[in-house]
C-alpha atoms as a PDB file:
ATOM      1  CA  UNK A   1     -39.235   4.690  13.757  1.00  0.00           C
ATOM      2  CA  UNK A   2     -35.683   2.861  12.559  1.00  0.00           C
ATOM      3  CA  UNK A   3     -35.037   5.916  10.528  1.00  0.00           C
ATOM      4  CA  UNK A   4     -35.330   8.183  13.457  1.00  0.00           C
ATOM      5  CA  UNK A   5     -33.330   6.246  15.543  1.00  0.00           C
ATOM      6  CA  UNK A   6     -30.201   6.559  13.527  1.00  0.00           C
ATOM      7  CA  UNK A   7     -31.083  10.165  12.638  1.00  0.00           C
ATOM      8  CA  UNK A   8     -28.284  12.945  13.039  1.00  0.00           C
ATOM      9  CA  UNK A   9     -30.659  15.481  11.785  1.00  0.00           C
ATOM     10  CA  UNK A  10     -29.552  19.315  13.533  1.00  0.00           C
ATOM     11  CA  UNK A  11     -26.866  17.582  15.704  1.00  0.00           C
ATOM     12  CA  UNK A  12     -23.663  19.810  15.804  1.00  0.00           C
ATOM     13  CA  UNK A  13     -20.606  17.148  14.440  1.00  0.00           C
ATOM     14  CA  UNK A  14     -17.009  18.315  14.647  1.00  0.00           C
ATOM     15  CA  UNK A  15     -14.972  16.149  12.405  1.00  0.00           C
ATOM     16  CA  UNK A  16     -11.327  16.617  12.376  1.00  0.00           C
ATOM     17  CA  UNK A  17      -9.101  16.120   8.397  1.00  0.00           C
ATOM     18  CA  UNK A  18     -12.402  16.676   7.225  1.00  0.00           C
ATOM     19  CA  UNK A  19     -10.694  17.947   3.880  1.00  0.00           C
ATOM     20  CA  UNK A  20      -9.617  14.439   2.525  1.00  0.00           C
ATOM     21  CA  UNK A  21     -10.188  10.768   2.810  1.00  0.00           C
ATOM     22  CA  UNK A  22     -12.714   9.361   5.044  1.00  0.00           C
ATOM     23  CA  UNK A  23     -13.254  12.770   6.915  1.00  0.00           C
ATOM     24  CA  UNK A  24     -14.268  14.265   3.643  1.00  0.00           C
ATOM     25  CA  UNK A  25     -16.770  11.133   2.968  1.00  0.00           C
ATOM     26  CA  UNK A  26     -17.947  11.828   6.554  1.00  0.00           C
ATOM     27  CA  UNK A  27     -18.563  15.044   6.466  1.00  0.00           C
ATOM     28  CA  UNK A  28     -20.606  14.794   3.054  1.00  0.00           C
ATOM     29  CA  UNK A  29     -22.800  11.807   4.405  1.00  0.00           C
ATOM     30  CA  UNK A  30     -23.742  13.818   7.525  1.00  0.00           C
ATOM     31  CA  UNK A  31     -24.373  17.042   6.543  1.00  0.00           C
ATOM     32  CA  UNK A  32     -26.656  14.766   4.132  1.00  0.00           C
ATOM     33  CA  UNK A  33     -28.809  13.564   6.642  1.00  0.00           C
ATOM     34  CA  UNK A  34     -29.322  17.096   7.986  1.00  0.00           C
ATOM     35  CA  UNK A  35     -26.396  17.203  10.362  1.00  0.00           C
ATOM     36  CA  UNK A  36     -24.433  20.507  11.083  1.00  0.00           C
ATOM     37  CA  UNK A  37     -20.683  20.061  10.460  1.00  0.00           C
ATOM     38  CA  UNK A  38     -18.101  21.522  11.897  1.00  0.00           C
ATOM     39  CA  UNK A  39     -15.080  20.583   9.205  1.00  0.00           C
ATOM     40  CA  UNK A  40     -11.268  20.941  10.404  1.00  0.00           C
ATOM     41  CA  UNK A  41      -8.406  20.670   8.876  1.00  0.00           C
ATOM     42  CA  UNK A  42      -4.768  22.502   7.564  1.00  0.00           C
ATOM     43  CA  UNK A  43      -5.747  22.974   3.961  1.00  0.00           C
ATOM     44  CA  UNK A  44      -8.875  25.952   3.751  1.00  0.00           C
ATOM     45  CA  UNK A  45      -9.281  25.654  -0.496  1.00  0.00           C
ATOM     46  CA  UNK A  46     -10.210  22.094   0.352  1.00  0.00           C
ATOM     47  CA  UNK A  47     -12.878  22.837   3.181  1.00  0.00           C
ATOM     48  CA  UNK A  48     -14.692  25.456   1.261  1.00  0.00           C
ATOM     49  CA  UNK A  49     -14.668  23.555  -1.815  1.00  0.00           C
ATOM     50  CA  UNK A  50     -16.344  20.654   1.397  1.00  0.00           C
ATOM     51  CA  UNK A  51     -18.566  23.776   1.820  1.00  0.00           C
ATOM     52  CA  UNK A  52     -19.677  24.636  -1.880  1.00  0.00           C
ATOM     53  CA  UNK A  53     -20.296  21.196  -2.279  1.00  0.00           C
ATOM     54  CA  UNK A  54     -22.839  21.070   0.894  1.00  0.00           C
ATOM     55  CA  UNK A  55     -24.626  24.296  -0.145  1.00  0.00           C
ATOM     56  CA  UNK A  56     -27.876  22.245  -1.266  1.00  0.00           C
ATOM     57  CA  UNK A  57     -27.436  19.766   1.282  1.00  0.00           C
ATOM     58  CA  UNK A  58     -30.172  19.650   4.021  1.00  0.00           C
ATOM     59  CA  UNK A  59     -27.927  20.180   6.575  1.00  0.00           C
ATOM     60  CA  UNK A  60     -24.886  22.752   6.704  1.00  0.00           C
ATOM     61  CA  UNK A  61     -21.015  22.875   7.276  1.00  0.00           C
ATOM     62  CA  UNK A  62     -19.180  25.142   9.375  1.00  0.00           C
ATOM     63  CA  UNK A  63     -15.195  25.673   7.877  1.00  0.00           C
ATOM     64  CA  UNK A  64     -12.662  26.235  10.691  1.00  0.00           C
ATOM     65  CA  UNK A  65      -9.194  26.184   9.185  1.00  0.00           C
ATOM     66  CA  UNK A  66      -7.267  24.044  12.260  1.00  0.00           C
ATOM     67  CA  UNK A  67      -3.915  22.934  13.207  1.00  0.00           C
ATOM     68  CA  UNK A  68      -4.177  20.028  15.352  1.00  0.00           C
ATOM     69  CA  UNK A  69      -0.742  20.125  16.052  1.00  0.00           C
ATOM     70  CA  UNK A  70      -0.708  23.369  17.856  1.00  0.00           C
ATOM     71  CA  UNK A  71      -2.524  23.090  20.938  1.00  0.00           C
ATOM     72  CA  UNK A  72      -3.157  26.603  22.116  1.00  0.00           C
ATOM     73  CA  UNK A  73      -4.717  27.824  19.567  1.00  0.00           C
ATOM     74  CA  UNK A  74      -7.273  24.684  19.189  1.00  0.00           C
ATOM     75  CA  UNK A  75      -7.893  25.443  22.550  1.00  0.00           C
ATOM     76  CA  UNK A  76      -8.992  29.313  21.798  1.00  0.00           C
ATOM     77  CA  UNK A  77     -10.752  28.378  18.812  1.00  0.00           C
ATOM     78  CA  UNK A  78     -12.428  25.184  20.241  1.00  0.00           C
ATOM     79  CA  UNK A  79     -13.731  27.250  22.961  1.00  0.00           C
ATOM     80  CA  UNK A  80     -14.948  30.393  20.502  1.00  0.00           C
ATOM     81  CA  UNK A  81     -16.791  27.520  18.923  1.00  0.00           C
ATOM     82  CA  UNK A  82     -18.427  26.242  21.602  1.00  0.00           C
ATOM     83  CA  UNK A  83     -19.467  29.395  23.058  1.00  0.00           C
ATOM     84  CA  UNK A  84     -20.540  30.524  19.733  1.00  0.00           C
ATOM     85  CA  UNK A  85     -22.730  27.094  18.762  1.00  0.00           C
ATOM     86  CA  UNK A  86     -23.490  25.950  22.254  1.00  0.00           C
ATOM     87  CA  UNK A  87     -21.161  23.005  22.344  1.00  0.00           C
ATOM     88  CA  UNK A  88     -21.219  20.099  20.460  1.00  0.00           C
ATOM     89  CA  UNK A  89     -22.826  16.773  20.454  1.00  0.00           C
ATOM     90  CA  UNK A  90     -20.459  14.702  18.484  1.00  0.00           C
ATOM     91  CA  UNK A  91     -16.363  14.847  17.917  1.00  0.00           C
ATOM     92  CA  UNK A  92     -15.348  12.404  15.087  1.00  0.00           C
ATOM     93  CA  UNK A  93     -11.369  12.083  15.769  1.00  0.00           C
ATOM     94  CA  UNK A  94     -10.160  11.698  12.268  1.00  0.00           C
ATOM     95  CA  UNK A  95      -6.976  13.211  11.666  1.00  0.00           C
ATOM     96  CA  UNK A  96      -4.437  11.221  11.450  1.00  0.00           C
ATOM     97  CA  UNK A  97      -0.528  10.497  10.328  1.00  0.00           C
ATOM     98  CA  UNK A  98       1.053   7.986   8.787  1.00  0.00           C
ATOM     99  CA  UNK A  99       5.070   8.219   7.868  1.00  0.00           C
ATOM    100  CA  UNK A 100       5.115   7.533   3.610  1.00  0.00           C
ATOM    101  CA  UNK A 101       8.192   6.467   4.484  1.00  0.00           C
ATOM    102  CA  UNK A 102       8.402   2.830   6.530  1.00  0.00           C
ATOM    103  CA  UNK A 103      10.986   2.046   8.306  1.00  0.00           C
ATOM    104  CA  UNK A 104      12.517  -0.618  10.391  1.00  0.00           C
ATOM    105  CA  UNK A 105      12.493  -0.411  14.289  1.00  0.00           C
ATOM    106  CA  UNK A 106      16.206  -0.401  14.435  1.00  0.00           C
ATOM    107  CA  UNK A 107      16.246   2.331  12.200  1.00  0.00           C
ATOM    108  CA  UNK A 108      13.611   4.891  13.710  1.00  0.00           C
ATOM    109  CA  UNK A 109      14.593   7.480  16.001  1.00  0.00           C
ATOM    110  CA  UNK A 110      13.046   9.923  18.855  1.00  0.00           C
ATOM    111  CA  UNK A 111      11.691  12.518  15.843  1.00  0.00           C
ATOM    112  CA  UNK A 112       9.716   9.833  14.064  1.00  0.00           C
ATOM    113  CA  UNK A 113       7.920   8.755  17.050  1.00  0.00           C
ATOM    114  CA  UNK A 114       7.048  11.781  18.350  1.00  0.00           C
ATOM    115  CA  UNK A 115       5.962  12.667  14.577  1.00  0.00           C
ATOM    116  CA  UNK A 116       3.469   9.948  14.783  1.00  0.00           C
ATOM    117  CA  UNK A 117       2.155  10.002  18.308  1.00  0.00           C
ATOM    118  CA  UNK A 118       1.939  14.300  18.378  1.00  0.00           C
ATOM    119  CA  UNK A 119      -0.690  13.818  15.857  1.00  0.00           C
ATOM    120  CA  UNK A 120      -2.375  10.293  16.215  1.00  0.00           C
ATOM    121  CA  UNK A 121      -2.413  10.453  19.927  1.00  0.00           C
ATOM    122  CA  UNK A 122      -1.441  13.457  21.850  1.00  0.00           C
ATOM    123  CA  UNK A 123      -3.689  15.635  19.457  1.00  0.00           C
ATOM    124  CA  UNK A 124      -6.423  13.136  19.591  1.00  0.00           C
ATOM    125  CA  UNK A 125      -5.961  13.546  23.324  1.00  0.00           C
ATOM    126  CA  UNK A 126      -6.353  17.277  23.270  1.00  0.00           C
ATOM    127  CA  UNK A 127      -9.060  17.984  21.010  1.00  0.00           C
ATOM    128  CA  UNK A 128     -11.131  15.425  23.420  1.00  0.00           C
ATOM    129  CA  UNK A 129     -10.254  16.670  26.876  1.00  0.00           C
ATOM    130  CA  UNK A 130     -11.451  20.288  25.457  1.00  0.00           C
ATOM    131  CA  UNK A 131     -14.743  18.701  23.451  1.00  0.00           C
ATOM    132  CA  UNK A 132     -15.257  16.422  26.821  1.00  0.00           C
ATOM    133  CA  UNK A 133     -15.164  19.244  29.368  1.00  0.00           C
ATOM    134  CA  UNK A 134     -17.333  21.560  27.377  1.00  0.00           C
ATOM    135  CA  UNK A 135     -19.874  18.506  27.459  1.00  0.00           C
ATOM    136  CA  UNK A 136     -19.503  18.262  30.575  1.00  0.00           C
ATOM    137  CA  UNK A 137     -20.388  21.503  31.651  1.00  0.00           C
ATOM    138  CA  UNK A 138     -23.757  21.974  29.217  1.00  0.00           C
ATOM    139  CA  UNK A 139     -24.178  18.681  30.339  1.00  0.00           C
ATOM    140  CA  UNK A 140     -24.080  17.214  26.758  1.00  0.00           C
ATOM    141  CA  UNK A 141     -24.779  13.355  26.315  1.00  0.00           C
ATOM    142  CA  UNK A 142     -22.093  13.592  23.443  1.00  0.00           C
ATOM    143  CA  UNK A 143     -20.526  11.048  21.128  1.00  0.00           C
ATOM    144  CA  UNK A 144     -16.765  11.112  20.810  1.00  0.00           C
ATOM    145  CA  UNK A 145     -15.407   9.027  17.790  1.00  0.00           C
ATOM    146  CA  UNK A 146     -12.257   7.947  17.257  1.00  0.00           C
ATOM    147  CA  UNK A 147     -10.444   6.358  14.740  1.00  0.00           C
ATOM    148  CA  UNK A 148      -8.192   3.948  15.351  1.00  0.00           C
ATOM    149  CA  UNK A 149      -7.276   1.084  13.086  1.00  0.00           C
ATOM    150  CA  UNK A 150      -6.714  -3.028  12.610  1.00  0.00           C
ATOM    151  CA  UNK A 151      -3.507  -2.662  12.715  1.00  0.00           C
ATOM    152  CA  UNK A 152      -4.742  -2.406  17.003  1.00  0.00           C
ATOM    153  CA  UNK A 153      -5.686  -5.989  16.944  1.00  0.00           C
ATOM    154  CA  UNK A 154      -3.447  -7.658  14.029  1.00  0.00           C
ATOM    155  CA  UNK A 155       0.703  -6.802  13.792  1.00  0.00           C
ATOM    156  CA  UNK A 156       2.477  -6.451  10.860  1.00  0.00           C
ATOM    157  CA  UNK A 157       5.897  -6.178   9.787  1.00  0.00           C
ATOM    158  CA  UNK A 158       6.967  -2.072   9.119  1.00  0.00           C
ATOM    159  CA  UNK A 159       5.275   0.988   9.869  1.00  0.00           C
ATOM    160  CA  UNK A 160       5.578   0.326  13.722  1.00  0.00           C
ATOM    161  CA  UNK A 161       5.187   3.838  15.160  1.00  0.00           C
ATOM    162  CA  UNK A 162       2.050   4.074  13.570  1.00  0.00           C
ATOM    163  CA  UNK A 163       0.475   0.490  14.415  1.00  0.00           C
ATOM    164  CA  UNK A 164       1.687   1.266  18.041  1.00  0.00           C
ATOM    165  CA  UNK A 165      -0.054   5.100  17.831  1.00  0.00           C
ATOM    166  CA  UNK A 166      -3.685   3.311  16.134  1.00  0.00           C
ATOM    167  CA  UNK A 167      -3.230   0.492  19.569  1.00  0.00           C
ATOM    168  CA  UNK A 168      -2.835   3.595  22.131  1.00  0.00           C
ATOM    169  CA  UNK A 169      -5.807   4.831  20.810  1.00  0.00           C
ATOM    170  CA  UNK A 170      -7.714   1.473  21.058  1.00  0.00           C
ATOM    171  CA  UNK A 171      -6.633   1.441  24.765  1.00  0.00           C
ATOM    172  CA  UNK A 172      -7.053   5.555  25.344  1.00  0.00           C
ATOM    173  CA  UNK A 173     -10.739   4.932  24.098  1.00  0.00           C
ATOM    174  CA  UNK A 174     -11.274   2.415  26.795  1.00  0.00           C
ATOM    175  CA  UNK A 175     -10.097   4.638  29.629  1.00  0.00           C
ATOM    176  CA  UNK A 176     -11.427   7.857  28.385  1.00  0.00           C
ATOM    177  CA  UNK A 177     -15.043   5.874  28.336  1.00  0.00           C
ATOM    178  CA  UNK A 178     -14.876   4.777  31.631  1.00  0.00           C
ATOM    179  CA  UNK A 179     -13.784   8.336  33.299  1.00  0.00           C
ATOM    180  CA  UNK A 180     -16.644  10.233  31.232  1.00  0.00           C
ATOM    181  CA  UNK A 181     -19.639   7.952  31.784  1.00  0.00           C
ATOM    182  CA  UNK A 182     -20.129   9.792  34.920  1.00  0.00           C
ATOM    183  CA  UNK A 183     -20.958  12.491  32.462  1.00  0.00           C
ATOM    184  CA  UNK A 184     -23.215  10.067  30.379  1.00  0.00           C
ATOM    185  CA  UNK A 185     -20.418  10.989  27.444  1.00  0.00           C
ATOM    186  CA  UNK A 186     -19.627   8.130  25.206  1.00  0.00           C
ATOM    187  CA  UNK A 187     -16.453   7.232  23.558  1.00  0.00           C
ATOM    188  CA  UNK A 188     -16.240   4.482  21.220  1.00  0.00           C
ATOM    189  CA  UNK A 189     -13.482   3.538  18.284  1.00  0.00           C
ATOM    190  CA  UNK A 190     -13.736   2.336  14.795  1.00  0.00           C
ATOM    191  CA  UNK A 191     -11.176   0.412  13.039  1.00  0.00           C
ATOM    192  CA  UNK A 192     -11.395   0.392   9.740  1.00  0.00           C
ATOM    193  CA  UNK A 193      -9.488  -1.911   7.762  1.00  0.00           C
ATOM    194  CA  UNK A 194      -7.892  -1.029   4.057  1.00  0.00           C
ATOM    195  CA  UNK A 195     -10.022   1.715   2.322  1.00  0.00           C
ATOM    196  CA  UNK A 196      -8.371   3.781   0.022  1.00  0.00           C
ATOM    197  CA  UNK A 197      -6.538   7.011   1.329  1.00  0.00           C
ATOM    198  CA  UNK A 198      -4.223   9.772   0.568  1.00  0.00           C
ATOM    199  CA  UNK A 199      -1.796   7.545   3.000  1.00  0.00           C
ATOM    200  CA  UNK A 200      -1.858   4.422   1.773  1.00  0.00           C
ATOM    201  CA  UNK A 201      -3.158   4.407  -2.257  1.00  0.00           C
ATOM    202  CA  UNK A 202       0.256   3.917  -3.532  1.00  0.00           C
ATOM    203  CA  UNK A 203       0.263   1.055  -1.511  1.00  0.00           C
ATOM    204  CA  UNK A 204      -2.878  -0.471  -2.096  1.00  0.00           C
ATOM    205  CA  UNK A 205      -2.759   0.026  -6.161  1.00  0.00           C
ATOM    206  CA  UNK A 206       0.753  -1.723  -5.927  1.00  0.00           C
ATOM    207  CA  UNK A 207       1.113  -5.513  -7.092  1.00  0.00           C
ATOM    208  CA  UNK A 208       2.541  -6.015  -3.732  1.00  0.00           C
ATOM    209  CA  UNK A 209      -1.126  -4.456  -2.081  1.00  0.00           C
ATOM    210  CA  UNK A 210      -3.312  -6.215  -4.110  1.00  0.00           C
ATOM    211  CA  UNK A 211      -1.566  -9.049  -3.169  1.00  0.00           C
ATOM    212  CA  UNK A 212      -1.865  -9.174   0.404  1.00  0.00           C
ATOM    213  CA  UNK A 213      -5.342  -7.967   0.007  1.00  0.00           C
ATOM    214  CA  UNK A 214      -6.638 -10.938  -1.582  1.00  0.00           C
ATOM    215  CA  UNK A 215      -4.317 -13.509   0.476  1.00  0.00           C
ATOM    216  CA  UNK A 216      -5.250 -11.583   4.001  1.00  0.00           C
ATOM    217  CA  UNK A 217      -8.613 -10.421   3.689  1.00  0.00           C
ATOM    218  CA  UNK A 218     -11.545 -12.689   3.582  1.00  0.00           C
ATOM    219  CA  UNK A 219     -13.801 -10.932   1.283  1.00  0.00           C
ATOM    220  CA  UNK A 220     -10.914 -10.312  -0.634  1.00  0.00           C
ATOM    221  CA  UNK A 221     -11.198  -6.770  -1.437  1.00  0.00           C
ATOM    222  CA  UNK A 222     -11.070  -3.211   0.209  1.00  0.00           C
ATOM    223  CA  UNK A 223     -13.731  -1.652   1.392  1.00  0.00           C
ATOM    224  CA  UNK A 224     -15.655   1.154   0.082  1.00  0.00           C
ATOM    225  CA  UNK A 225     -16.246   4.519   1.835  1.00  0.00           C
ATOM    226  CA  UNK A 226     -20.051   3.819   2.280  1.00  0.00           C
ATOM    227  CA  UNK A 227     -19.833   0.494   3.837  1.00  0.00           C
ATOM    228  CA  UNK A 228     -18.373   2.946   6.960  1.00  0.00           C
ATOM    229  CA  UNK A 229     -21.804   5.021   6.982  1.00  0.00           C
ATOM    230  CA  UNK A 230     -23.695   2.762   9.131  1.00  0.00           C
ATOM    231  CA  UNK A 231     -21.029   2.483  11.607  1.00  0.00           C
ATOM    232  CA  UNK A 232     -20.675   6.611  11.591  1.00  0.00           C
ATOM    233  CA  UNK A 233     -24.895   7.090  11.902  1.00  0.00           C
ATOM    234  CA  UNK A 234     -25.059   4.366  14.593  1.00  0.00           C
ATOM    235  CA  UNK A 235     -22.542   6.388  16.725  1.00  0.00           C
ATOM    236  CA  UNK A 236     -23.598   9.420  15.672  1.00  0.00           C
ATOM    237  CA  UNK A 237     -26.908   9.192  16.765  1.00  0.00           C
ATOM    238  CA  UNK A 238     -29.264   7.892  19.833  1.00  0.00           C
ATOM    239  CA  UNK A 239     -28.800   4.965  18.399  1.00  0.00           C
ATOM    240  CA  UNK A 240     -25.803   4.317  20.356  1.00  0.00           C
ATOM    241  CA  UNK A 241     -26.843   5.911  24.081  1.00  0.00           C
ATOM    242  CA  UNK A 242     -26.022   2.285  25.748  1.00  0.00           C
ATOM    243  CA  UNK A 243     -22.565   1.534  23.028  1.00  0.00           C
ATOM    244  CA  UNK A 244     -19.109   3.027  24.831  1.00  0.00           C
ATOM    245  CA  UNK A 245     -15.839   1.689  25.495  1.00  0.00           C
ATOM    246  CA  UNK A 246     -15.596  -0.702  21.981  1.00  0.00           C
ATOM    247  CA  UNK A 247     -13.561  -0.658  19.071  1.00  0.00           C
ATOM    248  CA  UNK A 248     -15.225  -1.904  15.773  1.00  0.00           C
ATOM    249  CA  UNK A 249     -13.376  -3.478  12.964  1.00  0.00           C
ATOM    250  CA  UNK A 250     -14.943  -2.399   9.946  1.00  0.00           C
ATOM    251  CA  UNK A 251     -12.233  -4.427   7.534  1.00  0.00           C
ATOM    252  CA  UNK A 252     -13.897  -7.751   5.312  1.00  0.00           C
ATOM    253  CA  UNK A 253     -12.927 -10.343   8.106  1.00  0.00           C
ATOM    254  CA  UNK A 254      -9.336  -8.953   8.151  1.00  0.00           C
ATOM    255  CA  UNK A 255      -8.306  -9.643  12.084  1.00  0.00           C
ATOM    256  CA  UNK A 256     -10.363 -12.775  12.350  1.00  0.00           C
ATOM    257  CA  UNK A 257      -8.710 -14.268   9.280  1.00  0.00           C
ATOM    258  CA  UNK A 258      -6.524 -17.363   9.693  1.00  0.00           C
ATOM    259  CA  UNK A 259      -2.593 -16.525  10.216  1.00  0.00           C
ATOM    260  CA  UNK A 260      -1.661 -20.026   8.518  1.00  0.00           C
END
């Protein structure tokens, strides 16, 4: 009974920068469990090397090579998908930018915000109106999934444009929750706190990293991709059909951790 619960088993998951990072560990861990997955991201050699790697999987992934960034054509090809697959019944909002240069606040300018917020917001926005909509109208009790961050609840120095971006989407998952429940759509955040990424490993493997790791978080370590696979099955699944409108920290204690 728990295991069916929390099952994903032939539920249609779009997953956006599937190819790397935690959208790579979440498309493997779904299509697992017997989920279809609909990968997206920039890079095709990475998704079909996702796909050869799935090919004895229970479940199955769909590549569609996507730009995030240019909103007409996710638009054409959101809705060729839909029509094609019958909607969706979960979006997992994972793509996401973070400058690898950090900068100052007197030193940013009108390009690197709208750098960061095109993709961690105003994409984020699109791809869910579209999703939403199509729900909507097949009248889909979907999951939508975003990914926000800790940096939402807790501030710190540098990198502002993109702790501002990860707070908008806090709020944005709020509002969006409240407009679709009409539709019996949920839309829920996780934050994760430092796992390891293409974005931030330099950082993390520095002395510098490892230092405010063990002086900020209270398990004193990062966390590791699977310790994010409960939080991805509960709101993945029917498990979830009364959860909408929250943000959950996945991060060792991180924002409840003393500031003395």
């Amino acid at each position: 009974m728990q295991n069916k619960i929390f099952s994903v088993k032939d539920k249609k998951i779009l997953i956006t920068g599937a190819s790397t990072g935690l959208g790579r560990h979440f498309s493997k861990i779904l299509v697992e469990a017997g989920a279809h997955v609909i990968a997206c991201a920039r890079r095709v050699n990475l998704l079909q090397d996702l796909k050869n790697e799935a090919q004895d999987k229970i479940g199955k992934i769909t590549i569609l090579p996507l730009d995030i960034l240019d909103y007409n054509s996710v638009d054409i090809k959101l809705t060729d998908l839909f029509q094609g697959i019958n909607g969706i019944d979960v979006l997992i909002n994972n793509a996401g930018y973070s400058p690898k240069v950090k900068k100052p606040i007197f030193e940013t300018n009108l390009d690197d915000w709208d750098e960061v917020f095109n993709t961690n917001l105003k994409a984020l926005w699109n791809l869910t109106k579209i999703t939403a909509k199509d729900m909507s109208t097949r009248k889909i009790q979907g999951s939508i999934i975003n990914i926000s961050s800790t940096v939402a609840n807790r501030t710190r120095i540098g990198n502002p444009m993109y702790g501002i971006s990860k707070t908008a989407v806090a709020s944005l998952t709020q509002k969006l929750a409240l407009e679709f429940a009409q539709y019996k759509i949920r839309v829920n955040a996780i934050a994760p706190g430092f796992f390891e990424t293409d974005m931030n490993r330099n950082y993390i493997l520095s002395p510098q990293g490892q230092e405010t790791i063990k002086r900020t978080i209270p398990l004193e370590r990062i966390g590791e991709y699977s310790e994010l696979n409960g939080i991805i099955f509960l709101l993945s699944s029917n498990a979830s059909t009364y959860i909408t409108g929250e943000c959950i920290f996945i991060d060792g204690g991180y924002v409840v951790n003393s500031v003395t």
